[in-house]
PDB file of N, CA and C in Angstrom:
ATOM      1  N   UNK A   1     -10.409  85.447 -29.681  1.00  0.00           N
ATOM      2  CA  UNK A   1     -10.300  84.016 -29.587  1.00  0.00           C
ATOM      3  C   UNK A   1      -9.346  83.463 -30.642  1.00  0.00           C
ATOM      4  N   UNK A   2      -9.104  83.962 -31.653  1.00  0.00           N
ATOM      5  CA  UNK A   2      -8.197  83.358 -32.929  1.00  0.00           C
ATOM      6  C   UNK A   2      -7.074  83.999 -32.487  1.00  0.00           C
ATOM      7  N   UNK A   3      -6.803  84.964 -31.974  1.00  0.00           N
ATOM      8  CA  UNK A   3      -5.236  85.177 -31.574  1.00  0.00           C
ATOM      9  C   UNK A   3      -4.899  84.109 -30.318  1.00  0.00           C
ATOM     10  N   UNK A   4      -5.457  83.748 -29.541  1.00  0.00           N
ATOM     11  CA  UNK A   4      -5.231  82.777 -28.644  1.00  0.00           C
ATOM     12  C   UNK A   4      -5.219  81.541 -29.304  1.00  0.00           C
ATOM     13  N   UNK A   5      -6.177  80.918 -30.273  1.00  0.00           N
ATOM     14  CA  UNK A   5      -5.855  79.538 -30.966  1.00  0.00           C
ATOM     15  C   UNK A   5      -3.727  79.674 -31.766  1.00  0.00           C
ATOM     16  N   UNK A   6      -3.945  80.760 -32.777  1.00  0.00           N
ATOM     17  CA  UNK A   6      -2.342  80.850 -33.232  1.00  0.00           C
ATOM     18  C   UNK A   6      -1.694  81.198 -31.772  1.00  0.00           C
ATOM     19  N   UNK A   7      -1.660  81.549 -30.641  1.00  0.00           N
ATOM     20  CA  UNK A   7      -0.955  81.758 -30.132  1.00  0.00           C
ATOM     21  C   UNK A   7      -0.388  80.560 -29.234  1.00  0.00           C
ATOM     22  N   UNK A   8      -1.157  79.876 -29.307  1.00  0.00           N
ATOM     23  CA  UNK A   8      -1.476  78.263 -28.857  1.00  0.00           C
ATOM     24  C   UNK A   8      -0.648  77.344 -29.357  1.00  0.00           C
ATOM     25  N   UNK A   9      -0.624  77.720 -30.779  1.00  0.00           N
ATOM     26  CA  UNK A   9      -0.222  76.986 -31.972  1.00  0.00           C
ATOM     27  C   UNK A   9       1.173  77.050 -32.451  1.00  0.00           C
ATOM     28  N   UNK A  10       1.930  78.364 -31.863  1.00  0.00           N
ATOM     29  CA  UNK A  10       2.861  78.585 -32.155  1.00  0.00           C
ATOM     30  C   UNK A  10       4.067  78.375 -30.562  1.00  0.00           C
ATOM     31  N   UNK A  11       2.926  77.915 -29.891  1.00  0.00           N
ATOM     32  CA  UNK A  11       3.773  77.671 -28.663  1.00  0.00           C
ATOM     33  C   UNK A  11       3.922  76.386 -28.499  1.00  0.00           C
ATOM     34  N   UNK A  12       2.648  75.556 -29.042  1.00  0.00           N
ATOM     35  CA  UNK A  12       3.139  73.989 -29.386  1.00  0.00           C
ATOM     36  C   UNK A  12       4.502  73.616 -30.447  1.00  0.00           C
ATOM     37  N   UNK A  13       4.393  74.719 -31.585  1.00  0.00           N
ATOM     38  CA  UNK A  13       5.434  74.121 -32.165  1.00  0.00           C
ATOM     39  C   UNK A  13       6.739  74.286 -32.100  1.00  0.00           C
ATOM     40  N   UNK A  14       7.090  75.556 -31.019  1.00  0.00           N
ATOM     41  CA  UNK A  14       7.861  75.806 -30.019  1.00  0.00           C
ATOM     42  C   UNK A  14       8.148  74.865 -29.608  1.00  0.00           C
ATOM     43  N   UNK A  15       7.779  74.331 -28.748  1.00  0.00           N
ATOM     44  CA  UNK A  15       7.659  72.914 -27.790  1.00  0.00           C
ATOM     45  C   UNK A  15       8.318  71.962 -28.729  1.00  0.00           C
ATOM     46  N   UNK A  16       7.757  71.975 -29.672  1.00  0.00           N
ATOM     47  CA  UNK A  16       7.815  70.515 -30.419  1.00  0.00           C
ATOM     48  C   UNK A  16       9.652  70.802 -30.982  1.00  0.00           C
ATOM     49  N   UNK A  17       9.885  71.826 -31.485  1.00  0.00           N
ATOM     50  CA  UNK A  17      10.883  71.904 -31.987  1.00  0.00           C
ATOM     51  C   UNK A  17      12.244  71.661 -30.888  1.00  0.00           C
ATOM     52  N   UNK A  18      12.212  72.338 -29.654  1.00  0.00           N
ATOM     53  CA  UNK A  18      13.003  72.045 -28.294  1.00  0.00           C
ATOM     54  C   UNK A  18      13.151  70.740 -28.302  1.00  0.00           C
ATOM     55  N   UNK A  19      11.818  69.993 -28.024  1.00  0.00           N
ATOM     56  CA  UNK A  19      11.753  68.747 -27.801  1.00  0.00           C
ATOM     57  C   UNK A  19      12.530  67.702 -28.268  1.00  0.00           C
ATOM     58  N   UNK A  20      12.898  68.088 -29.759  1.00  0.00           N
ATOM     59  CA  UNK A  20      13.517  67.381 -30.752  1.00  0.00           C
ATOM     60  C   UNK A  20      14.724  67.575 -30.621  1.00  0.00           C
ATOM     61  N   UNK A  21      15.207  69.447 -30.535  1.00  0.00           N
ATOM     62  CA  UNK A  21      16.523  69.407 -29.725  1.00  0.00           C
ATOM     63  C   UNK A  21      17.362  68.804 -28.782  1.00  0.00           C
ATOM     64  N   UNK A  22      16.325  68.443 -27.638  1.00  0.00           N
ATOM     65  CA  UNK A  22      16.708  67.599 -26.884  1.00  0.00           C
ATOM     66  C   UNK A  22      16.801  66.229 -26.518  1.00  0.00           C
ATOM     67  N   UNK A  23      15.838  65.707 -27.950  1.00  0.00           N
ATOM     68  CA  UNK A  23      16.027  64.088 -28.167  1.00  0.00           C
ATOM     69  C   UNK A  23      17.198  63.697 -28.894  1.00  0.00           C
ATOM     70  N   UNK A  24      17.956  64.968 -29.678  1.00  0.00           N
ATOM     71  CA  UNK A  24      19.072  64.861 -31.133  1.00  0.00           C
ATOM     72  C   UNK A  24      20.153  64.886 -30.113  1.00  0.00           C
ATOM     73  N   UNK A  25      19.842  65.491 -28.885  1.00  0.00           N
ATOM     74  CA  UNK A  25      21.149  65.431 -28.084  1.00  0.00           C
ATOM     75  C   UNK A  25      21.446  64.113 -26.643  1.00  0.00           C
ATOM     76  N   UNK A  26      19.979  63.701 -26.630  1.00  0.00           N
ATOM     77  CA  UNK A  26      19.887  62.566 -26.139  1.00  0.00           C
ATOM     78  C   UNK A  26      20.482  61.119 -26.920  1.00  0.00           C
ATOM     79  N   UNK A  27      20.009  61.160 -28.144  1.00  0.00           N
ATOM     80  CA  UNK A  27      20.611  60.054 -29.108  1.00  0.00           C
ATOM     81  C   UNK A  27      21.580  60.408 -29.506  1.00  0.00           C
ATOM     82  N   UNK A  28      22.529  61.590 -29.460  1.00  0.00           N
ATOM     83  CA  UNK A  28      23.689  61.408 -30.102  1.00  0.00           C
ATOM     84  C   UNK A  28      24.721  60.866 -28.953  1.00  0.00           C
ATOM     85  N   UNK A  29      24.307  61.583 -27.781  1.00  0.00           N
ATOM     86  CA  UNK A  29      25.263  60.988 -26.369  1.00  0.00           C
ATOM     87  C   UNK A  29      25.045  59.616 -26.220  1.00  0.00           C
ATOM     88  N   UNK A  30      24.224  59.105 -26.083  1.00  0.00           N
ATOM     89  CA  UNK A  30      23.799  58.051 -25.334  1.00  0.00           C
ATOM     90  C   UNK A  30      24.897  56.613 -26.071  1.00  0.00           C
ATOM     91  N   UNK A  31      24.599  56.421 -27.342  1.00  0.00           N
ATOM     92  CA  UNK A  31      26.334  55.231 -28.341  1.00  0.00           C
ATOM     93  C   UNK A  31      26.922  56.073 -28.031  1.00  0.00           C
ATOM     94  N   UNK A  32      27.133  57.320 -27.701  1.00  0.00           N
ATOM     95  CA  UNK A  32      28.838  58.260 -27.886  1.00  0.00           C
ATOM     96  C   UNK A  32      29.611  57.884 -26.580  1.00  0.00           C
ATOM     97  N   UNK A  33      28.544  57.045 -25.483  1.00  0.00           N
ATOM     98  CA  UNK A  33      29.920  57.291 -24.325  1.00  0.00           C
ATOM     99  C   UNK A  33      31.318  56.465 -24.481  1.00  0.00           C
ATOM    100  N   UNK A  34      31.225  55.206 -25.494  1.00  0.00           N
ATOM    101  CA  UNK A  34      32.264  54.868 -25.485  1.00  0.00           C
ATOM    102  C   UNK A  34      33.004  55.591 -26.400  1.00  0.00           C
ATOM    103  N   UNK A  35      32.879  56.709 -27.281  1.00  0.00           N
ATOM    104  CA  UNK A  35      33.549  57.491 -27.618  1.00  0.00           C
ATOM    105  C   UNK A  35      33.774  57.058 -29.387  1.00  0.00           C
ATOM    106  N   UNK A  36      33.227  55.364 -29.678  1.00  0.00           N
ATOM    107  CA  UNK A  36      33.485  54.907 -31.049  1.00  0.00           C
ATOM    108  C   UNK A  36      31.918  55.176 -31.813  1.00  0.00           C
ATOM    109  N   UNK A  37      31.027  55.528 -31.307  1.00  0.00           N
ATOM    110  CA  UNK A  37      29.724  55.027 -31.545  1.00  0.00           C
ATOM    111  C   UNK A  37      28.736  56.373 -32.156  1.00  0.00           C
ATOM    112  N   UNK A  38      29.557  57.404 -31.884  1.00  0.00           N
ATOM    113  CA  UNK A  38      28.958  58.849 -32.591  1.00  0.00           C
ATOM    114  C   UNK A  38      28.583  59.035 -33.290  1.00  0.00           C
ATOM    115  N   UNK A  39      28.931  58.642 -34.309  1.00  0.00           N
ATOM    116  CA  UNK A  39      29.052  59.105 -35.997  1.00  0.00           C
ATOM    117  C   UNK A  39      28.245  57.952 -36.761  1.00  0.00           C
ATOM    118  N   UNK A  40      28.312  56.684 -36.100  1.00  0.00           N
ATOM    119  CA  UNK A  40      27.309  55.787 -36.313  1.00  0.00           C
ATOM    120  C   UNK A  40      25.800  55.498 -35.917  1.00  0.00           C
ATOM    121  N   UNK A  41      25.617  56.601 -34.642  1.00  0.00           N
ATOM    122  CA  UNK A  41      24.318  56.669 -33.803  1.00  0.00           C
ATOM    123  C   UNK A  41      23.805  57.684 -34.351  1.00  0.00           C
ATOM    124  N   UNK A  42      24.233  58.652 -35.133  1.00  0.00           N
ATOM    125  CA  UNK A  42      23.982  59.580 -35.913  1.00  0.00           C
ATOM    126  C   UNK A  42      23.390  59.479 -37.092  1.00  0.00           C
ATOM    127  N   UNK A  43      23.869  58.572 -38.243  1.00  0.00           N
ATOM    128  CA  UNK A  43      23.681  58.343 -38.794  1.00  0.00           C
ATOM    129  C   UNK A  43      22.562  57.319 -39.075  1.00  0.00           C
ATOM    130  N   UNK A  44      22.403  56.892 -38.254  1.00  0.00           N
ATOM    131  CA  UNK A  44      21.581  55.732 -37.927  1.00  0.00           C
ATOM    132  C   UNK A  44      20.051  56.830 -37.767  1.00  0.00           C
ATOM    133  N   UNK A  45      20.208  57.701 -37.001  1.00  0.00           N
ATOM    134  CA  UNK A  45      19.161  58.431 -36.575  1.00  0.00           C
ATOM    135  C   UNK A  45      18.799  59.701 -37.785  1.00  0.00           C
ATOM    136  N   UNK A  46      20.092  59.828 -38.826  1.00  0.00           N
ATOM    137  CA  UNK A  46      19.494  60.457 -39.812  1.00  0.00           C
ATOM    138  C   UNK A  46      18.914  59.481 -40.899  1.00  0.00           C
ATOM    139  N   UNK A  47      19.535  58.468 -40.708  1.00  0.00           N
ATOM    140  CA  UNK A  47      18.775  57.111 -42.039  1.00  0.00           C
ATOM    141  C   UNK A  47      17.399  57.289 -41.570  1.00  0.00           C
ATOM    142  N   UNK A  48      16.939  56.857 -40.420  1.00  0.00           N
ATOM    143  CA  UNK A  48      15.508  56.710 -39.778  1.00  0.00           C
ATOM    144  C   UNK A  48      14.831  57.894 -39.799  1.00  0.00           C
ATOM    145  N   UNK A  49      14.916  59.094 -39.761  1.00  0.00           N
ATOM    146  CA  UNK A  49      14.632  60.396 -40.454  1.00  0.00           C
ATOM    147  C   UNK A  49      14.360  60.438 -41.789  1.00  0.00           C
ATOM    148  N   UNK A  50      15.327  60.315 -42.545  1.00  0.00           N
ATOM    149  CA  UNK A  50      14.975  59.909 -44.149  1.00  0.00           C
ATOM    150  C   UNK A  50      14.125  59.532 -44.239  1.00  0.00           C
ATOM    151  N   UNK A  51      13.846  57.921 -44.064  1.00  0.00           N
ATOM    152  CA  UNK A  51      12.873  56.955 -43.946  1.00  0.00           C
ATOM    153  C   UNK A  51      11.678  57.286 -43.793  1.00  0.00           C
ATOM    154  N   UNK A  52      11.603  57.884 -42.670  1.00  0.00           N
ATOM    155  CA  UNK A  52      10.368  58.252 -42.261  1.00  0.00           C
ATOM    156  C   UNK A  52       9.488  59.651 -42.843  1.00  0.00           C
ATOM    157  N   UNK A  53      10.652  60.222 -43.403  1.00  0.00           N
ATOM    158  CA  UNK A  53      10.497  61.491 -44.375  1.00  0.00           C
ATOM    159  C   UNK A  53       9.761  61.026 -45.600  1.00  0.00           C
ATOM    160  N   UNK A  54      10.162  59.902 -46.207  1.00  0.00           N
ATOM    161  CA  UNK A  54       9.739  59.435 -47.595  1.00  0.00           C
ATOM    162  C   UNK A  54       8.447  58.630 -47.015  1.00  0.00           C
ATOM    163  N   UNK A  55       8.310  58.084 -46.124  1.00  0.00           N
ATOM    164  CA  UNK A  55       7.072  56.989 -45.694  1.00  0.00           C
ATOM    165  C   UNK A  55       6.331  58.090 -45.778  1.00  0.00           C
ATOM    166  N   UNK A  56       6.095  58.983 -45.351  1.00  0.00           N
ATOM    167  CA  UNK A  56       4.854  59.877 -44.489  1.00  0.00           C
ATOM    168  C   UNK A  56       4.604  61.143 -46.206  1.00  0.00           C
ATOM    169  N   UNK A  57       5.514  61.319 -47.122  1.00  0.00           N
ATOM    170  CA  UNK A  57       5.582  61.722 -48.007  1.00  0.00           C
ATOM    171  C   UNK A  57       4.626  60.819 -49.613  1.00  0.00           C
ATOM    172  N   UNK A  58       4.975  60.039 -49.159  1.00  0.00           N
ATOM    173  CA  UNK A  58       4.681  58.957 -50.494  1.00  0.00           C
ATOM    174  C   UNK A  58       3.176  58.357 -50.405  1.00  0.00           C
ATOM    175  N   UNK A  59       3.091  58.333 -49.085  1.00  0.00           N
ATOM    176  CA  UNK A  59       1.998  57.523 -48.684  1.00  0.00           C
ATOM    177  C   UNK A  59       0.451  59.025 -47.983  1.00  0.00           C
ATOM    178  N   UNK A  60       0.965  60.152 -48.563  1.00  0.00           N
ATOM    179  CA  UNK A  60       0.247  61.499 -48.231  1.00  0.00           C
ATOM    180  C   UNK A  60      -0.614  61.811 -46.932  1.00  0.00           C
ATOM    181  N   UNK A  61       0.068  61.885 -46.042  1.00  0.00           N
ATOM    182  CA  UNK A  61      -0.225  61.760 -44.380  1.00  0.00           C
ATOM    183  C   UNK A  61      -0.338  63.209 -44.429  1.00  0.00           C
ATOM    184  N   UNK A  62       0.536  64.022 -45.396  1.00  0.00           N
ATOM    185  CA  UNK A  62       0.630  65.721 -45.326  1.00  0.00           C
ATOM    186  C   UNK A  62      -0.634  66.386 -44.432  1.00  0.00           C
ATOM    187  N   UNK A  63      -1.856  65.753 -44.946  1.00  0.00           N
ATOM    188  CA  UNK A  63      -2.917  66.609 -44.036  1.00  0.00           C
ATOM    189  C   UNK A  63      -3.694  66.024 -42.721  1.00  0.00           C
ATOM    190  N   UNK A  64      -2.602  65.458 -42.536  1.00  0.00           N
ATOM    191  CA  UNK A  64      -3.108  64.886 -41.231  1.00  0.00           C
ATOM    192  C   UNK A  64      -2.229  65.225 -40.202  1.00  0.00           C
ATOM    193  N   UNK A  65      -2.966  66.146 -39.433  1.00  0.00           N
ATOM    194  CA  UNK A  65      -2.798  66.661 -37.495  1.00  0.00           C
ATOM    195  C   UNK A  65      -1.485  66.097 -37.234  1.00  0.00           C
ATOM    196  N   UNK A  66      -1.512  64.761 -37.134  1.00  0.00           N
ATOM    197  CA  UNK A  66      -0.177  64.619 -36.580  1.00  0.00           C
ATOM    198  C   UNK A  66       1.182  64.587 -37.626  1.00  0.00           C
ATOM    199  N   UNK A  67       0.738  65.093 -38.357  1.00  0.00           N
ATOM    200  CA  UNK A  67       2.243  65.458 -39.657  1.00  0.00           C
ATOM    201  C   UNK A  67       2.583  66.784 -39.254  1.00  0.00           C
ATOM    202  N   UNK A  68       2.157  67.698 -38.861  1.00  0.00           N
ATOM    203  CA  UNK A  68       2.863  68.395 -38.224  1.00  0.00           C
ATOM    204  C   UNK A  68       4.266  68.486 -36.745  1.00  0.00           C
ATOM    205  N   UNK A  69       3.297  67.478 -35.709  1.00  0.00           N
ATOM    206  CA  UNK A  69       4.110  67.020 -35.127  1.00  0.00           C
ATOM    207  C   UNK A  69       5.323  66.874 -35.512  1.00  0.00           C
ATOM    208  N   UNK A  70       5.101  65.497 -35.730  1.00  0.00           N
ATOM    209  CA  UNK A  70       5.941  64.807 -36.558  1.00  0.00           C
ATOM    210  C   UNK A  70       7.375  65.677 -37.152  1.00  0.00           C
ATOM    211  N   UNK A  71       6.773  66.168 -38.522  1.00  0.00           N
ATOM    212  CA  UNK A  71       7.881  67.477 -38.691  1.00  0.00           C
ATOM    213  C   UNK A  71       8.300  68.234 -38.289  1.00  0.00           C
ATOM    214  N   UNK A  72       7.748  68.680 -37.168  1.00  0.00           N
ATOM    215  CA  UNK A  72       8.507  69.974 -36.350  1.00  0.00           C
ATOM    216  C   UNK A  72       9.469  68.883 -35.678  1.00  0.00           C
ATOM    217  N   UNK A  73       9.183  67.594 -35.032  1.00  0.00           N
ATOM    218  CA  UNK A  73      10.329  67.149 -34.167  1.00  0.00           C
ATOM    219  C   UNK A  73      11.482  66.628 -35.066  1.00  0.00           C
ATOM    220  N   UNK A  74      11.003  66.391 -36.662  1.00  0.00           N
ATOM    221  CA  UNK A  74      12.448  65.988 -37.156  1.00  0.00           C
ATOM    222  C   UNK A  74      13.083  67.147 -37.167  1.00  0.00           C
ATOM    223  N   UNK A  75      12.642  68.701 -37.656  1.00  0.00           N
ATOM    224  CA  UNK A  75      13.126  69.700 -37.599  1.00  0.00           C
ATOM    225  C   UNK A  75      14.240  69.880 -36.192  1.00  0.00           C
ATOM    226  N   UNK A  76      13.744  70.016 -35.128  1.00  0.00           N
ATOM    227  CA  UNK A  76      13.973  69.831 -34.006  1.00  0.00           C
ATOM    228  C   UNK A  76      15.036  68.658 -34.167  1.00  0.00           C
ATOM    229  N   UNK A  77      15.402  67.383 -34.488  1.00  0.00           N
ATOM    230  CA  UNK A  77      16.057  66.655 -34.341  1.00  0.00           C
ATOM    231  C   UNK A  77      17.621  66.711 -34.945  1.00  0.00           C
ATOM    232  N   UNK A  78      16.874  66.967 -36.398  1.00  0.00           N
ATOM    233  CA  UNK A  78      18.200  67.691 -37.170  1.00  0.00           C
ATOM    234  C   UNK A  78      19.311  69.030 -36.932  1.00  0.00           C
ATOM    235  N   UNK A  79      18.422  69.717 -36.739  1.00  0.00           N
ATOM    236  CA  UNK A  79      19.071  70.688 -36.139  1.00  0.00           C
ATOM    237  C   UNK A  79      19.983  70.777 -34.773  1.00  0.00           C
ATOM    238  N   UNK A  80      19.504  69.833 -34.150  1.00  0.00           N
ATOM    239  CA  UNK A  80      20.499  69.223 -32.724  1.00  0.00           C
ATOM    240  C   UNK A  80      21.277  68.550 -33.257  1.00  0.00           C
ATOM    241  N   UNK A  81      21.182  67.559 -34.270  1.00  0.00           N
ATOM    242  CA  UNK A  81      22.299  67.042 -34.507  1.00  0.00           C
ATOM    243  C   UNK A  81      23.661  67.912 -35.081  1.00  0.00           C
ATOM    244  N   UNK A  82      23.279  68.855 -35.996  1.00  0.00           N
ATOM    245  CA  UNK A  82      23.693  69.413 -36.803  1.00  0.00           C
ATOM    246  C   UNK A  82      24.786  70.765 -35.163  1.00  0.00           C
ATOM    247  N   UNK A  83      23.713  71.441 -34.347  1.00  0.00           N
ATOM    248  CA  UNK A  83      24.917  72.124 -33.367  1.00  0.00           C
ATOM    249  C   UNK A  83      25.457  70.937 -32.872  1.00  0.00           C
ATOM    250  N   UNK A  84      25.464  69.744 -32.272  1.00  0.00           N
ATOM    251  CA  UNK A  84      26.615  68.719 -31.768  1.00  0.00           C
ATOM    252  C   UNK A  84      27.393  68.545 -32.513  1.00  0.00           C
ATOM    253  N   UNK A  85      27.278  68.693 -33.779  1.00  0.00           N
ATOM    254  CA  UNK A  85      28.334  68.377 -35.073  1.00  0.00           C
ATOM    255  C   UNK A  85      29.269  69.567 -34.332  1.00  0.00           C
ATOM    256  N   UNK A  86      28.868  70.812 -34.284  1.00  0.00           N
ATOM    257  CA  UNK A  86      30.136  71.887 -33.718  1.00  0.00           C
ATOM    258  C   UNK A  86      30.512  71.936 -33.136  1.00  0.00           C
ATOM    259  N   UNK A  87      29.735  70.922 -31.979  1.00  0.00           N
ATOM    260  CA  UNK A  87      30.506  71.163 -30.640  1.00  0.00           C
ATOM    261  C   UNK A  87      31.549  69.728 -30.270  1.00  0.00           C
ATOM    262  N   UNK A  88      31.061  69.425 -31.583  1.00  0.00           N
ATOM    263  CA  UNK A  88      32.600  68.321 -31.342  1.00  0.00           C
ATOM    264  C   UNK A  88      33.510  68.844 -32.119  1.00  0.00           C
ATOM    265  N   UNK A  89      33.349  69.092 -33.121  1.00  0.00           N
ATOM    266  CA  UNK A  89      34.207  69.744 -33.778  1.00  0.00           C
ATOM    267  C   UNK A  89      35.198  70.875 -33.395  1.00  0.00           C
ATOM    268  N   UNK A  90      34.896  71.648 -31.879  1.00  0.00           N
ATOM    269  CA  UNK A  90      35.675  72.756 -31.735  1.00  0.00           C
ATOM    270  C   UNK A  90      36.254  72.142 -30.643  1.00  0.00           C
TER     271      UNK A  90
END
């Protein structure tokens, strides 16, 4: 039964991390179609990351259930931003 709870556990945060992949690539397209708005929709979405990094930090949410969430999707978020960075770049 405990290999099925971690196995559970590691497939949610699977999930969670994709998820974020695919929201970092949702918000970076979505200002980018006019082609001026990239680098500002980006940024915008790493300020609000920050933000929310220091809120949930300062104010000690750390052991609470949904701080995991939470962090796996900024994980997830950053990291999408970070491959679109290359794939504009090449």
């Amino acid at each position: 039964m405990k290999v099925m709870s971690i196995l559970r556990d590691v497939i949610l945060r699977i999930i969670n991390l994709l998820l974020g992949f695919f929201l970092a690539t949702v918000f970076s397209t979505l200002p980018g179609q006019t082609g001026d708005w990239t680098i500002v929709g980006s940024g915008v979405i790493v300020s609000l990351l920050e933000y929310l990094s220091w809120y949930i930090y300062t104010e000690n949410y750390i052991k609470s259930s949904n701080f995991s969430f939470v962090n796996e999707l900024k994980i997830g978020i950053m990291y999408g931003l970070f491959v679109d960075s290359f794939k504009l770049g090449s």
